[in-house]
PDBML (XML) file of the C-alpha atoms, coordinates in Angstrom:
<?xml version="1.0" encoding="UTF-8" ?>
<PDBx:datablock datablockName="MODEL"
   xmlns:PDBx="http://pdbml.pdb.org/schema/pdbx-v50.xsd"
   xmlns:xsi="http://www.w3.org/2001/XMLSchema-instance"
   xsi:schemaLocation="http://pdbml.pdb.org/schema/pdbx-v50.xsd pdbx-v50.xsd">
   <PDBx:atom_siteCategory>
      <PDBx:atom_site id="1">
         <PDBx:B_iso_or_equiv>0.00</PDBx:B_iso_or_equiv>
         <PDBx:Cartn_x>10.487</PDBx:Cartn_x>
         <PDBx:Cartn_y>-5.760</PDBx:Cartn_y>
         <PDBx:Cartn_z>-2.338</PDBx:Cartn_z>
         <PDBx:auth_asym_id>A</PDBx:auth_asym_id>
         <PDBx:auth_atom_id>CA</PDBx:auth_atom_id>
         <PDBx:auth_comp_id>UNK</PDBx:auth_comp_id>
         <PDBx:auth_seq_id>1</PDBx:auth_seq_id>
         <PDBx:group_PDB>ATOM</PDBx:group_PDB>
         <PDBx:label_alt_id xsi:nil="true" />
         <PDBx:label_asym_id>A</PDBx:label_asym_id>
         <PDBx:label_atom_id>CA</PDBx:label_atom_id>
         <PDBx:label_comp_id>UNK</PDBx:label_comp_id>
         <PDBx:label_entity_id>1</PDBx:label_entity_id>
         <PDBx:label_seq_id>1</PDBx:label_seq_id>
         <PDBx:occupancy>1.00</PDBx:occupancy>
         <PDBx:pdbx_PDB_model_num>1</PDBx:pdbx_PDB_model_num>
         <PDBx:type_symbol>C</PDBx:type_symbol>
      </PDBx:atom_site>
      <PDBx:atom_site id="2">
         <PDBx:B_iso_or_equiv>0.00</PDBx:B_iso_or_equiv>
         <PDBx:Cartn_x>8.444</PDBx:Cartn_x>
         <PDBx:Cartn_y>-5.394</PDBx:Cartn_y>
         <PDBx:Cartn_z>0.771</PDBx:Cartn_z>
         <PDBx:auth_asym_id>A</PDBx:auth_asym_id>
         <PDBx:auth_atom_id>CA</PDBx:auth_atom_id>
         <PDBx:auth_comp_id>UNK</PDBx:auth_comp_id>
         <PDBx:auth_seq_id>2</PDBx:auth_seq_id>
         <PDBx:group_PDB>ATOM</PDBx:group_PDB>
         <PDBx:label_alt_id xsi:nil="true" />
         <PDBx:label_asym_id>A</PDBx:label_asym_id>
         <PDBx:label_atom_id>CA</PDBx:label_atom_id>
         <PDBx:label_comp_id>UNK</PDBx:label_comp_id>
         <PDBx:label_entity_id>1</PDBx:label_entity_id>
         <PDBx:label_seq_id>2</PDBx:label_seq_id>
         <PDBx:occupancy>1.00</PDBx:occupancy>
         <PDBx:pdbx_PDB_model_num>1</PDBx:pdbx_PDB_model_num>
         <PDBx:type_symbol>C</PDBx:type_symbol>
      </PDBx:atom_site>
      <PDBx:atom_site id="3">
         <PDBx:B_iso_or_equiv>0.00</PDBx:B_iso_or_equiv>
         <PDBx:Cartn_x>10.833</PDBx:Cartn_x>
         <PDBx:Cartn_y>-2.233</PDBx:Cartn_y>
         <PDBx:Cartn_z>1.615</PDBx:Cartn_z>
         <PDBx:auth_asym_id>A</PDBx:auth_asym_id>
         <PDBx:auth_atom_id>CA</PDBx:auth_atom_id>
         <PDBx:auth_comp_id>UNK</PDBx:auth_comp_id>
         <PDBx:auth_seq_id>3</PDBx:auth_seq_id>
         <PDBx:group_PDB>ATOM</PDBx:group_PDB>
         <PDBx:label_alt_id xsi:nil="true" />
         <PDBx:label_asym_id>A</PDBx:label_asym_id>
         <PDBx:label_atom_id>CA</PDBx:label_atom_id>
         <PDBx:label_comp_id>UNK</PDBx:label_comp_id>
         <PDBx:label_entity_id>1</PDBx:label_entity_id>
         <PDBx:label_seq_id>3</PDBx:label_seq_id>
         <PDBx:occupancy>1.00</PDBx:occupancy>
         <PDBx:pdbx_PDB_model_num>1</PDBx:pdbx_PDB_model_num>
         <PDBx:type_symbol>C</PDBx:type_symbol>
      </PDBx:atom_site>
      <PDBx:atom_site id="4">
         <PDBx:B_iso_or_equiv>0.00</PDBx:B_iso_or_equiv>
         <PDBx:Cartn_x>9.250</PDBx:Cartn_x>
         <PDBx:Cartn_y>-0.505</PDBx:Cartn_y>
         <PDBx:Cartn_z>-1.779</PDBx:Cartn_z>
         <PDBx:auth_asym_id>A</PDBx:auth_asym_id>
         <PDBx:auth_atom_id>CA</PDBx:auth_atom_id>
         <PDBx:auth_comp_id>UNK</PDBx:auth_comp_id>
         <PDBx:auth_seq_id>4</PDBx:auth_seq_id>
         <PDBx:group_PDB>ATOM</PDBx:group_PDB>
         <PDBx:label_alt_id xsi:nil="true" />
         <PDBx:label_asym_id>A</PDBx:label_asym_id>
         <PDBx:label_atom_id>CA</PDBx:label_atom_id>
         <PDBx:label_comp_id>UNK</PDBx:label_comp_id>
         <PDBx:label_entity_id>1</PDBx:label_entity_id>
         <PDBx:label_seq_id>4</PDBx:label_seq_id>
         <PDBx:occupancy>1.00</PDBx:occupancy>
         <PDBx:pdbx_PDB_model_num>1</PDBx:pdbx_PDB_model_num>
         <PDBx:type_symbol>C</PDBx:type_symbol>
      </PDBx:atom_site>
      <PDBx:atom_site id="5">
         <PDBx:B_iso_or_equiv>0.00</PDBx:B_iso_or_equiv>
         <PDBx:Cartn_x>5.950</PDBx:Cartn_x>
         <PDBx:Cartn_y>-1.582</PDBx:Cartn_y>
         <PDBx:Cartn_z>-0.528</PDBx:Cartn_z>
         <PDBx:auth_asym_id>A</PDBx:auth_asym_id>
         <PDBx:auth_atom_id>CA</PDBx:auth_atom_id>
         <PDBx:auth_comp_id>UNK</PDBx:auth_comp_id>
         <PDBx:auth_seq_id>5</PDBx:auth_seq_id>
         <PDBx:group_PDB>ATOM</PDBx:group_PDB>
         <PDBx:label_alt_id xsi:nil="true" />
         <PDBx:label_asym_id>A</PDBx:label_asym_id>
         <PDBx:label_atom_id>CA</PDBx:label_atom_id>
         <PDBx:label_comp_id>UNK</PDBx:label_comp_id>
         <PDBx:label_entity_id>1</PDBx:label_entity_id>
         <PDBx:label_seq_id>5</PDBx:label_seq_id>
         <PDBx:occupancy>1.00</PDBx:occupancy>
         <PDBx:pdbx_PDB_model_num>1</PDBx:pdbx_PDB_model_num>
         <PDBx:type_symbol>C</PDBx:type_symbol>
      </PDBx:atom_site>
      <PDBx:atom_site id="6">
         <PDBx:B_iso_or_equiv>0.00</PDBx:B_iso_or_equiv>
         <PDBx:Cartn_x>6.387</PDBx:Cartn_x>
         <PDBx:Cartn_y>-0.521</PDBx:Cartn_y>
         <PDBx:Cartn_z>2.668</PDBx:Cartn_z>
         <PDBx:auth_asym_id>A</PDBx:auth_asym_id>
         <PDBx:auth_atom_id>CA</PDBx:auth_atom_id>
         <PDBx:auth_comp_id>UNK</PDBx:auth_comp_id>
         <PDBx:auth_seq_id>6</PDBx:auth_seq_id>
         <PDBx:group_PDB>ATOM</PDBx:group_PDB>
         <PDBx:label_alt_id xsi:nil="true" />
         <PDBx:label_asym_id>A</PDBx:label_asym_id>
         <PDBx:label_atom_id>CA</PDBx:label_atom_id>
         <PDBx:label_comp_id>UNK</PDBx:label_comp_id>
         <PDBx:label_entity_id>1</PDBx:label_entity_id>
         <PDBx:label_seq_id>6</PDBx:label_seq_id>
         <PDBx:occupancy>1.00</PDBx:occupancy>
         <PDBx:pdbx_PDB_model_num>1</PDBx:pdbx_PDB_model_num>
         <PDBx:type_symbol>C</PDBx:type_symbol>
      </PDBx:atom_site>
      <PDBx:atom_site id="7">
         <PDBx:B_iso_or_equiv>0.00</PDBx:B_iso_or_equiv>
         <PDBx:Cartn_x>7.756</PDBx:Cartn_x>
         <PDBx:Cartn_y>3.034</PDBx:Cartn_y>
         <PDBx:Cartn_z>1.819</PDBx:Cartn_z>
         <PDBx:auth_asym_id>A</PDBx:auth_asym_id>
         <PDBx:auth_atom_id>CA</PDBx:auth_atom_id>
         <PDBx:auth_comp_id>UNK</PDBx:auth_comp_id>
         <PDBx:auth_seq_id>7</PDBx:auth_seq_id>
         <PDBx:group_PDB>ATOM</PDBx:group_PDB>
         <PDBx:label_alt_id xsi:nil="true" />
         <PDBx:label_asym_id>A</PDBx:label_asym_id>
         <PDBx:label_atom_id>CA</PDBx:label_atom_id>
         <PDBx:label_comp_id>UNK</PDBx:label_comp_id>
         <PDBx:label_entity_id>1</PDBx:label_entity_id>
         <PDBx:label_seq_id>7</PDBx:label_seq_id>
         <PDBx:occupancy>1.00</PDBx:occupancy>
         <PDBx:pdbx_PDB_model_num>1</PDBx:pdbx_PDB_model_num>
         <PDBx:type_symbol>C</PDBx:type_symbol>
      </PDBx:atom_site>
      <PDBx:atom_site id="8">
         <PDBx:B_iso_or_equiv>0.00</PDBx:B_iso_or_equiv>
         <PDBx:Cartn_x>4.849</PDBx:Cartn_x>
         <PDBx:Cartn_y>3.835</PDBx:Cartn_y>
         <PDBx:Cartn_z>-1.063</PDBx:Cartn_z>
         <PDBx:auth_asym_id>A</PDBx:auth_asym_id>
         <PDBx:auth_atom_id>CA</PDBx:auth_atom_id>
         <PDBx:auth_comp_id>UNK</PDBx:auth_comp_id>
         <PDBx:auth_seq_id>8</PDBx:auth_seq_id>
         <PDBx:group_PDB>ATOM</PDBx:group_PDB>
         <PDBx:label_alt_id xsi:nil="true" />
         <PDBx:label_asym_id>A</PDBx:label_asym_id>
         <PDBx:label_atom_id>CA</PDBx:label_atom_id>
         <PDBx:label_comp_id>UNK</PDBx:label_comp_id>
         <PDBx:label_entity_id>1</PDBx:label_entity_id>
         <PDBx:label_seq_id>8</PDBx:label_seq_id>
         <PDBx:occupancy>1.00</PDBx:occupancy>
         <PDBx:pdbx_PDB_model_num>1</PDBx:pdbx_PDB_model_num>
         <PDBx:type_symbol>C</PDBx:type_symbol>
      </PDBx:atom_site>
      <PDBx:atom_site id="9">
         <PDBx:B_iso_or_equiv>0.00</PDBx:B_iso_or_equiv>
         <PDBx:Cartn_x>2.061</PDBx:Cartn_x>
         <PDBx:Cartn_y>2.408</PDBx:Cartn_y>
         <PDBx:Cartn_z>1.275</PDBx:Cartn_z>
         <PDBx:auth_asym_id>A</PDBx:auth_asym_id>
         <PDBx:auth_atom_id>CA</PDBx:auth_atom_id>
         <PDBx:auth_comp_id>UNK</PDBx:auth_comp_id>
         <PDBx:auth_seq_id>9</PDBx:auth_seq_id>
         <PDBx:group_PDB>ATOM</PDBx:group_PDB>
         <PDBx:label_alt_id xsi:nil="true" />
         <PDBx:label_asym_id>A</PDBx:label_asym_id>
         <PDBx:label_atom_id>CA</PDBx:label_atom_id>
         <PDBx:label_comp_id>UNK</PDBx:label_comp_id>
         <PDBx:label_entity_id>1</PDBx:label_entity_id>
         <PDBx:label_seq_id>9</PDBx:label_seq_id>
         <PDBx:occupancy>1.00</PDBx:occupancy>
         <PDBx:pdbx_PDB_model_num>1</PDBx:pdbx_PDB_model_num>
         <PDBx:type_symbol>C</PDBx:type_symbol>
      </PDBx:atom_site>
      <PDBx:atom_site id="10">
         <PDBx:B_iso_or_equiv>0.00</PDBx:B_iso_or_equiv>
         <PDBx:Cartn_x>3.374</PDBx:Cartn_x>
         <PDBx:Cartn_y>5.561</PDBx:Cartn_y>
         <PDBx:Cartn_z>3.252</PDBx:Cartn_z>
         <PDBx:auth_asym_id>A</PDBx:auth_asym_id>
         <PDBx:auth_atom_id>CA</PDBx:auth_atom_id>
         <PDBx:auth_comp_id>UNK</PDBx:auth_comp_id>
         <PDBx:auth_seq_id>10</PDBx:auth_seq_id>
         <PDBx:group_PDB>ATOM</PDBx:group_PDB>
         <PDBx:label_alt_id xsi:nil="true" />
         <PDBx:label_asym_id>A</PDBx:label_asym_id>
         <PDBx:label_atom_id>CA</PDBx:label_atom_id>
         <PDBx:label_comp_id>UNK</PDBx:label_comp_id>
         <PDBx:label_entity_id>1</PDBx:label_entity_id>
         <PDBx:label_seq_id>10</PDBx:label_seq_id>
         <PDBx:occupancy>1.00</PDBx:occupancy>
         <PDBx:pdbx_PDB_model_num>1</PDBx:pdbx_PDB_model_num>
         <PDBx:type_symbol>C</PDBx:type_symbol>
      </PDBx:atom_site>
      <PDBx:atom_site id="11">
         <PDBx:B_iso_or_equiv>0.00</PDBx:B_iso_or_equiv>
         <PDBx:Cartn_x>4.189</PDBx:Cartn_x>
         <PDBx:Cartn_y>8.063</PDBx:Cartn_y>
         <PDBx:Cartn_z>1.105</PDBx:Cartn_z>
         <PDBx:auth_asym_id>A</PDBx:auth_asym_id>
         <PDBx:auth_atom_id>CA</PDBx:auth_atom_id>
         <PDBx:auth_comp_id>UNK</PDBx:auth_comp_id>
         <PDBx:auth_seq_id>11</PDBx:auth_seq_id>
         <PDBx:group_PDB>ATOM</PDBx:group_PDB>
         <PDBx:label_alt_id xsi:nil="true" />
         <PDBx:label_asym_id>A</PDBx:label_asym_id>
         <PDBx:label_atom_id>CA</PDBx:label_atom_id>
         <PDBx:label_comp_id>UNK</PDBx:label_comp_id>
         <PDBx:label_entity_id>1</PDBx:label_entity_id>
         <PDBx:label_seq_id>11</PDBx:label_seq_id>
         <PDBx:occupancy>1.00</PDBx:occupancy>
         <PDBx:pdbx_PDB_model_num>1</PDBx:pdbx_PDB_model_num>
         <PDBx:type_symbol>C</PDBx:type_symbol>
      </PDBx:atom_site>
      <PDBx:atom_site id="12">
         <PDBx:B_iso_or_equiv>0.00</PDBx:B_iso_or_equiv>
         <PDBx:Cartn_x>0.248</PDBx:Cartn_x>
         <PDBx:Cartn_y>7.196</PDBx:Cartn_y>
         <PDBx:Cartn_z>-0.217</PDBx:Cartn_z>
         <PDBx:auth_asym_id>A</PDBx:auth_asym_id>
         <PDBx:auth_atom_id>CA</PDBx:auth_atom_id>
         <PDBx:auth_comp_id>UNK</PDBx:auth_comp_id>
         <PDBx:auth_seq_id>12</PDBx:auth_seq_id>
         <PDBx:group_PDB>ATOM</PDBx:group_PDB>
         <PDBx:label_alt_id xsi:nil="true" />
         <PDBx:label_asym_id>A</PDBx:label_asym_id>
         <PDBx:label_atom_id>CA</PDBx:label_atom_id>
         <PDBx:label_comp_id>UNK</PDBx:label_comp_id>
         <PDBx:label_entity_id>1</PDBx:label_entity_id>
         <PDBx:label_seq_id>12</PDBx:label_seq_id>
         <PDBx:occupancy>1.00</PDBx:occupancy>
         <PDBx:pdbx_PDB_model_num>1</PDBx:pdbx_PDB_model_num>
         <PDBx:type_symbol>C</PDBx:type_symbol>
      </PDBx:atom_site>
      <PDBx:atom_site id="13">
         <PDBx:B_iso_or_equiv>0.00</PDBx:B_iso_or_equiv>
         <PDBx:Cartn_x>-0.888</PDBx:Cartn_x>
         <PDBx:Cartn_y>7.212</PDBx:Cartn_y>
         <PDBx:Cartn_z>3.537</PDBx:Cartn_z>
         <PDBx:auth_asym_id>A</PDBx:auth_asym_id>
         <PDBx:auth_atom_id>CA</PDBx:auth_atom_id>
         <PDBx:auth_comp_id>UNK</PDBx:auth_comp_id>
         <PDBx:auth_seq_id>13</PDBx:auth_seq_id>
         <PDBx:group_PDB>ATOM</PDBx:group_PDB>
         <PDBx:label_alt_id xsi:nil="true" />
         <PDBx:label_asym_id>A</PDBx:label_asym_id>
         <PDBx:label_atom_id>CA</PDBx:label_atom_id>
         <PDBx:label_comp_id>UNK</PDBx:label_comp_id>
         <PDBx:label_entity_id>1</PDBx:label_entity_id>
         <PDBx:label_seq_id>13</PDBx:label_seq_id>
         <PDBx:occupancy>1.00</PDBx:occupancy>
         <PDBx:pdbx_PDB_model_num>1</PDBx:pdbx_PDB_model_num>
         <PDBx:type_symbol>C</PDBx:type_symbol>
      </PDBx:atom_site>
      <PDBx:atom_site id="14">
         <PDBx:B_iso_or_equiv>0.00</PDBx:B_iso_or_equiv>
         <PDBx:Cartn_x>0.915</PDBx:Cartn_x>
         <PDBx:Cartn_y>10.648</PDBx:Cartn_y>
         <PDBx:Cartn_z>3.979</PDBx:Cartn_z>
         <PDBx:auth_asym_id>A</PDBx:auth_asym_id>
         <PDBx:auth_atom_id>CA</PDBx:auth_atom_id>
         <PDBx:auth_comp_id>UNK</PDBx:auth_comp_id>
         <PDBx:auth_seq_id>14</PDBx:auth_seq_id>
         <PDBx:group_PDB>ATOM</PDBx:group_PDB>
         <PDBx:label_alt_id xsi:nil="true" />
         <PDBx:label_asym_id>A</PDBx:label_asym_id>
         <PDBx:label_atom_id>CA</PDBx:label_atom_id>
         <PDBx:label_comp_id>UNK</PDBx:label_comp_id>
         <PDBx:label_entity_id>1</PDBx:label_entity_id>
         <PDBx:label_seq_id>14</PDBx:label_seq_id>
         <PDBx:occupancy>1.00</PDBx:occupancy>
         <PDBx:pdbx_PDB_model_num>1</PDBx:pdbx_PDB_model_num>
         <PDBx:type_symbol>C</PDBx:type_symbol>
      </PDBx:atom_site>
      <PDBx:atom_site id="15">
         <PDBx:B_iso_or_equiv>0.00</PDBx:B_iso_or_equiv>
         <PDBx:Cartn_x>-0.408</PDBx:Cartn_x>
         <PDBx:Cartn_y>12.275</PDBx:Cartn_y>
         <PDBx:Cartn_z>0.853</PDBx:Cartn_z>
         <PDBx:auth_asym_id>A</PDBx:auth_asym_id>
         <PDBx:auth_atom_id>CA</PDBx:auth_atom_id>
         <PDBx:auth_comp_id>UNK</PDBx:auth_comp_id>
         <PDBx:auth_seq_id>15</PDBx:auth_seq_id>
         <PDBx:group_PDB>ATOM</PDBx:group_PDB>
         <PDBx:label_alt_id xsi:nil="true" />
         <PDBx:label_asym_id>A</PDBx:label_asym_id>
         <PDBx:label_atom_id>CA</PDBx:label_atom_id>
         <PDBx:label_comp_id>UNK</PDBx:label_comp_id>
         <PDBx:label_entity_id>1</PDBx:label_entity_id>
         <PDBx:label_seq_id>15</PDBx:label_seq_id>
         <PDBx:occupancy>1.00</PDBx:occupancy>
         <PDBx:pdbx_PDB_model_num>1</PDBx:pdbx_PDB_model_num>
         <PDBx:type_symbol>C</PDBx:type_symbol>
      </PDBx:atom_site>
      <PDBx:atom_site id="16">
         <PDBx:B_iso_or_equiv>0.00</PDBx:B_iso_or_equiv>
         <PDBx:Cartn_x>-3.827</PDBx:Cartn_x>
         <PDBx:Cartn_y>11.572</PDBx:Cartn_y>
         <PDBx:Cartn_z>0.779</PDBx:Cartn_z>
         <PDBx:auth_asym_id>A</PDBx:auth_asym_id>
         <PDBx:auth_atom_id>CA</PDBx:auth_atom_id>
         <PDBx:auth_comp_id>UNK</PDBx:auth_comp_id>
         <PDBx:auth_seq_id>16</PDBx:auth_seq_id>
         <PDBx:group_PDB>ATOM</PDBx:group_PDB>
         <PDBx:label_alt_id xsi:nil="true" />
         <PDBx:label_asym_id>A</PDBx:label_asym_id>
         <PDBx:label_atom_id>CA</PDBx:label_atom_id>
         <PDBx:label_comp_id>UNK</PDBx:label_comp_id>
         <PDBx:label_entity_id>1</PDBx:label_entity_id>
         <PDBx:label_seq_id>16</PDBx:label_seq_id>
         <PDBx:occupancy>1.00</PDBx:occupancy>
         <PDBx:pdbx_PDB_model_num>1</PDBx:pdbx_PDB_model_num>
         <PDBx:type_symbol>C</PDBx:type_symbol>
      </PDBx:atom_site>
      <PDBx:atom_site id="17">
         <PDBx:B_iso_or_equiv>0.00</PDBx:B_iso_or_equiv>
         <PDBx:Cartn_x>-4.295</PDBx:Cartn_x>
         <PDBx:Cartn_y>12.020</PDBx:Cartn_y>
         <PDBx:Cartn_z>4.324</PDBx:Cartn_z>
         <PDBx:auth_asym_id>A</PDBx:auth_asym_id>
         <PDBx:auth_atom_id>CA</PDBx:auth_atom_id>
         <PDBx:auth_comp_id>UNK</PDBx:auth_comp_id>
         <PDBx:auth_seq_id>17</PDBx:auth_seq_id>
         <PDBx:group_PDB>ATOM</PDBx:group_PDB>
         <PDBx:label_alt_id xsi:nil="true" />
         <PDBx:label_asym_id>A</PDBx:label_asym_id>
         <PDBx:label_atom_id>CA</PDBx:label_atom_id>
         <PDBx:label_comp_id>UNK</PDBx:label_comp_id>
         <PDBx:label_entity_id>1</PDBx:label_entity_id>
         <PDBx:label_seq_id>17</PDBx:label_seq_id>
         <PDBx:occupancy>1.00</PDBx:occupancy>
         <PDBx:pdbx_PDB_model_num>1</PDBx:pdbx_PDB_model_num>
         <PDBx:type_symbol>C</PDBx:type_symbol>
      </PDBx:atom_site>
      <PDBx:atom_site id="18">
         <PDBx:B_iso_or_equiv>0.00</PDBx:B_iso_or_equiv>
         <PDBx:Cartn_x>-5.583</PDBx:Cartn_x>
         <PDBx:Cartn_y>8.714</PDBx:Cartn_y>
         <PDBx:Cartn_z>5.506</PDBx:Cartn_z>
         <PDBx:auth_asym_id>A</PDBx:auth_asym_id>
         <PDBx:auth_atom_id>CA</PDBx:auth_atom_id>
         <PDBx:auth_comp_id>UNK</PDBx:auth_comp_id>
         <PDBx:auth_seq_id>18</PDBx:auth_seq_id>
         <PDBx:group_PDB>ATOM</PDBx:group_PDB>
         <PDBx:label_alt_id xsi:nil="true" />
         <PDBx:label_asym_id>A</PDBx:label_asym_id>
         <PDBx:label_atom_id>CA</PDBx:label_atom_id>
         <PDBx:label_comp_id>UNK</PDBx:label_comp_id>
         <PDBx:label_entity_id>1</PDBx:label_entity_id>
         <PDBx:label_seq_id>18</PDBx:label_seq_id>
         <PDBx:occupancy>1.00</PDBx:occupancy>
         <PDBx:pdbx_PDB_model_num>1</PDBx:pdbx_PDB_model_num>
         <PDBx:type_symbol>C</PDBx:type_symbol>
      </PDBx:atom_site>
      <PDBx:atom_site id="19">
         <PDBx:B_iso_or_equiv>0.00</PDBx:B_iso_or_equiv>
         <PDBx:Cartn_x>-6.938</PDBx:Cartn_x>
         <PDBx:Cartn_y>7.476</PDBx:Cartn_y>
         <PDBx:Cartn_z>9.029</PDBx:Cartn_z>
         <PDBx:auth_asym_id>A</PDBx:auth_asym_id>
         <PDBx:auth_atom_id>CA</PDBx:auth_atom_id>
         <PDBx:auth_comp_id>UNK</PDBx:auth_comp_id>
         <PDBx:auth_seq_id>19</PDBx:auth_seq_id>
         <PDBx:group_PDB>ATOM</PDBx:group_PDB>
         <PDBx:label_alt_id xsi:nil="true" />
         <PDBx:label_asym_id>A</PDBx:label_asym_id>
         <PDBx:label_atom_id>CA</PDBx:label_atom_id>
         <PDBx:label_comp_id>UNK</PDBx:label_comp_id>
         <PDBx:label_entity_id>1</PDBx:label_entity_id>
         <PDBx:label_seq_id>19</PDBx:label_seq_id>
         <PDBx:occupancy>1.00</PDBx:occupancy>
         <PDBx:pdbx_PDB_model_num>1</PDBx:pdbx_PDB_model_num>
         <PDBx:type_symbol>C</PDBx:type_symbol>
      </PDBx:atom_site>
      <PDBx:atom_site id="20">
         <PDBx:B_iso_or_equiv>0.00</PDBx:B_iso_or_equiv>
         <PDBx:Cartn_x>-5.890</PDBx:Cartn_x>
         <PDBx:Cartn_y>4.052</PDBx:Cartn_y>
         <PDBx:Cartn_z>8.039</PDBx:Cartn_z>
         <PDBx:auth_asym_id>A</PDBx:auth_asym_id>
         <PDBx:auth_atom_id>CA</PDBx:auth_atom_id>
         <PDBx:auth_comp_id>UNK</PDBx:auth_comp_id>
         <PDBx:auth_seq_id>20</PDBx:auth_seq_id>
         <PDBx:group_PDB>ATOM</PDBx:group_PDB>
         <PDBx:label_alt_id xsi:nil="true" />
         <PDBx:label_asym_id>A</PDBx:label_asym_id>
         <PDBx:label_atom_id>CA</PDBx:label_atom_id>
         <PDBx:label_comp_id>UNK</PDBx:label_comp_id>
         <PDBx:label_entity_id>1</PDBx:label_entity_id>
         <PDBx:label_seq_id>20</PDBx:label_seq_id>
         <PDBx:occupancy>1.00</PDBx:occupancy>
         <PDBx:pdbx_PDB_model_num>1</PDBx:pdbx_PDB_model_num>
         <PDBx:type_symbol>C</PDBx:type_symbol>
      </PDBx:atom_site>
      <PDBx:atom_site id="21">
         <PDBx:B_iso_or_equiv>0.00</PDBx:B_iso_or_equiv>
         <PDBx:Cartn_x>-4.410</PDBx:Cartn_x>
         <PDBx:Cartn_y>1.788</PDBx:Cartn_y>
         <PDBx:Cartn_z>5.262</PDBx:Cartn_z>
         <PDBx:auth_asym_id>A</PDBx:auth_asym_id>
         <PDBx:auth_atom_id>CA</PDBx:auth_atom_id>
         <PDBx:auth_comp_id>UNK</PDBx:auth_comp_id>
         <PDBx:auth_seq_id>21</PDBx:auth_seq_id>
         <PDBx:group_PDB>ATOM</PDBx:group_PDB>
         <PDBx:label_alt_id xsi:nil="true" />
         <PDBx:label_asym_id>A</PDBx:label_asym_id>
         <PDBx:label_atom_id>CA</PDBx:label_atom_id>
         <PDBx:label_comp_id>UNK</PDBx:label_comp_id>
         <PDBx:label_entity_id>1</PDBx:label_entity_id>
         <PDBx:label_seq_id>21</PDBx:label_seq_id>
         <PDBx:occupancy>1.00</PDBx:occupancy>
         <PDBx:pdbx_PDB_model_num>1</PDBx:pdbx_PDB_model_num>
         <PDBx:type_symbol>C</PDBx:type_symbol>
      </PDBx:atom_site>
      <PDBx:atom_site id="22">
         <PDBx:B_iso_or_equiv>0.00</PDBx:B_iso_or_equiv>
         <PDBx:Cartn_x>-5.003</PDBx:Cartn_x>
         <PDBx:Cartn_y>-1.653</PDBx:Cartn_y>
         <PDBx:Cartn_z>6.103</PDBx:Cartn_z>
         <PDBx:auth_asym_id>A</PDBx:auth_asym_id>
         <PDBx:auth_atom_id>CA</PDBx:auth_atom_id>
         <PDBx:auth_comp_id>UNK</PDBx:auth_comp_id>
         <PDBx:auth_seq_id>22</PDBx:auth_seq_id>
         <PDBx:group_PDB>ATOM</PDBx:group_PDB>
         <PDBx:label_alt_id xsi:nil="true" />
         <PDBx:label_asym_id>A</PDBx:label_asym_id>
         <PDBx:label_atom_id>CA</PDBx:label_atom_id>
         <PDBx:label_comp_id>UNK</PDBx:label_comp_id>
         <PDBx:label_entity_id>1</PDBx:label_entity_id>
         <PDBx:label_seq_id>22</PDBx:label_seq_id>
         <PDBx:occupancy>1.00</PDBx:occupancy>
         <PDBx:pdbx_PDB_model_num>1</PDBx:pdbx_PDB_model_num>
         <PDBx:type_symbol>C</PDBx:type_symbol>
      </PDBx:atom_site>
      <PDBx:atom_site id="23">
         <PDBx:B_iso_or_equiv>0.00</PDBx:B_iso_or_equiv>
         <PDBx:Cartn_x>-3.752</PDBx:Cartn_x>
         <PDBx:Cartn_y>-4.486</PDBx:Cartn_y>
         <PDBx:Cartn_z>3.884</PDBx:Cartn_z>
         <PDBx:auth_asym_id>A</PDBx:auth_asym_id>
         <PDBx:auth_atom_id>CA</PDBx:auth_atom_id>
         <PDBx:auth_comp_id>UNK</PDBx:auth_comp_id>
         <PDBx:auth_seq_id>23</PDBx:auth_seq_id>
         <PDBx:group_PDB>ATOM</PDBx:group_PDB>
         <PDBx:label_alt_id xsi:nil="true" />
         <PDBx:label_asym_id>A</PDBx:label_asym_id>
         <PDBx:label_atom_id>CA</PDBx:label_atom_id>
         <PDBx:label_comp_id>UNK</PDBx:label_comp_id>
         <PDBx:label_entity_id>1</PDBx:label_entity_id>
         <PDBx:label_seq_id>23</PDBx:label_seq_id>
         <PDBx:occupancy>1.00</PDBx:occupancy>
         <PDBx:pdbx_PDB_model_num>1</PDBx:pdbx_PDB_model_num>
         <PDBx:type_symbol>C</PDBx:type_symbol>
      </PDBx:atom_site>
      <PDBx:atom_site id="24">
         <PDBx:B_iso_or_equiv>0.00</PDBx:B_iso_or_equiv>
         <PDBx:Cartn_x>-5.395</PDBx:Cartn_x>
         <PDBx:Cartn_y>-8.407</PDBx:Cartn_y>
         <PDBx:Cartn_z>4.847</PDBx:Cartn_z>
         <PDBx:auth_asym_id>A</PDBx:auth_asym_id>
         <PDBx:auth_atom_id>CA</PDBx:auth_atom_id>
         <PDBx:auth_comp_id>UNK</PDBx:auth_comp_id>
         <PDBx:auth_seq_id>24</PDBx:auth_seq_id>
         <PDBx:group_PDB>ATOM</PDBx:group_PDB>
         <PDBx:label_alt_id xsi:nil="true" />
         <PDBx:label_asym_id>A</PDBx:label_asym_id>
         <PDBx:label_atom_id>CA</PDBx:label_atom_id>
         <PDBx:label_comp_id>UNK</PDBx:label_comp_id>
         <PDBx:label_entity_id>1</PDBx:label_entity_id>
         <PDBx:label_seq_id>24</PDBx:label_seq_id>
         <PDBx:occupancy>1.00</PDBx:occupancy>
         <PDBx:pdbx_PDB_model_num>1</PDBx:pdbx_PDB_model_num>
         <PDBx:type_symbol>C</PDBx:type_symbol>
      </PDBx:atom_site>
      <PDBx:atom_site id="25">
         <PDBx:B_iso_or_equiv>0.00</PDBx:B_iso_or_equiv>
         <PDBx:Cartn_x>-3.812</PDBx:Cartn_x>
         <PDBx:Cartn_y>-10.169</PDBx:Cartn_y>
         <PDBx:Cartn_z>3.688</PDBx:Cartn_z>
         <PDBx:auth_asym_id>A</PDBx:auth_asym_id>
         <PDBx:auth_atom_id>CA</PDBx:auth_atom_id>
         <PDBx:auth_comp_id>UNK</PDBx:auth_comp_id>
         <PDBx:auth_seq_id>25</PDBx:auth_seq_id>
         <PDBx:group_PDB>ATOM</PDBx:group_PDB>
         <PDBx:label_alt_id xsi:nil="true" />
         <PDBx:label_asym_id>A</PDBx:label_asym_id>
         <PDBx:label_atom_id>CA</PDBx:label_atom_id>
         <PDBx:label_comp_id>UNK</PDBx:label_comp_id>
         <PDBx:label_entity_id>1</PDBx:label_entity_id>
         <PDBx:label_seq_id>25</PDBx:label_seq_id>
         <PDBx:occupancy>1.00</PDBx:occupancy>
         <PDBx:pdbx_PDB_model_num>1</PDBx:pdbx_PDB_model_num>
         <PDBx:type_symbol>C</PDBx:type_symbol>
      </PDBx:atom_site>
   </PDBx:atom_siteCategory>
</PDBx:datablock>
């Protein structure tokens, strides 16, 4: 599960051209 997450936070991160992405908790 925390794969998935991992691998769409990117492909999001990638895509929309971020700076950052941060998730706290």
């Amino acid at each position: 599960v925390f794969g998935k997450f991992v691998t769409a936070m990117y492909t999001a991160f990638t895509a929309l051209d971020c700076a950052i992405v941060e998730i706290n908790p």
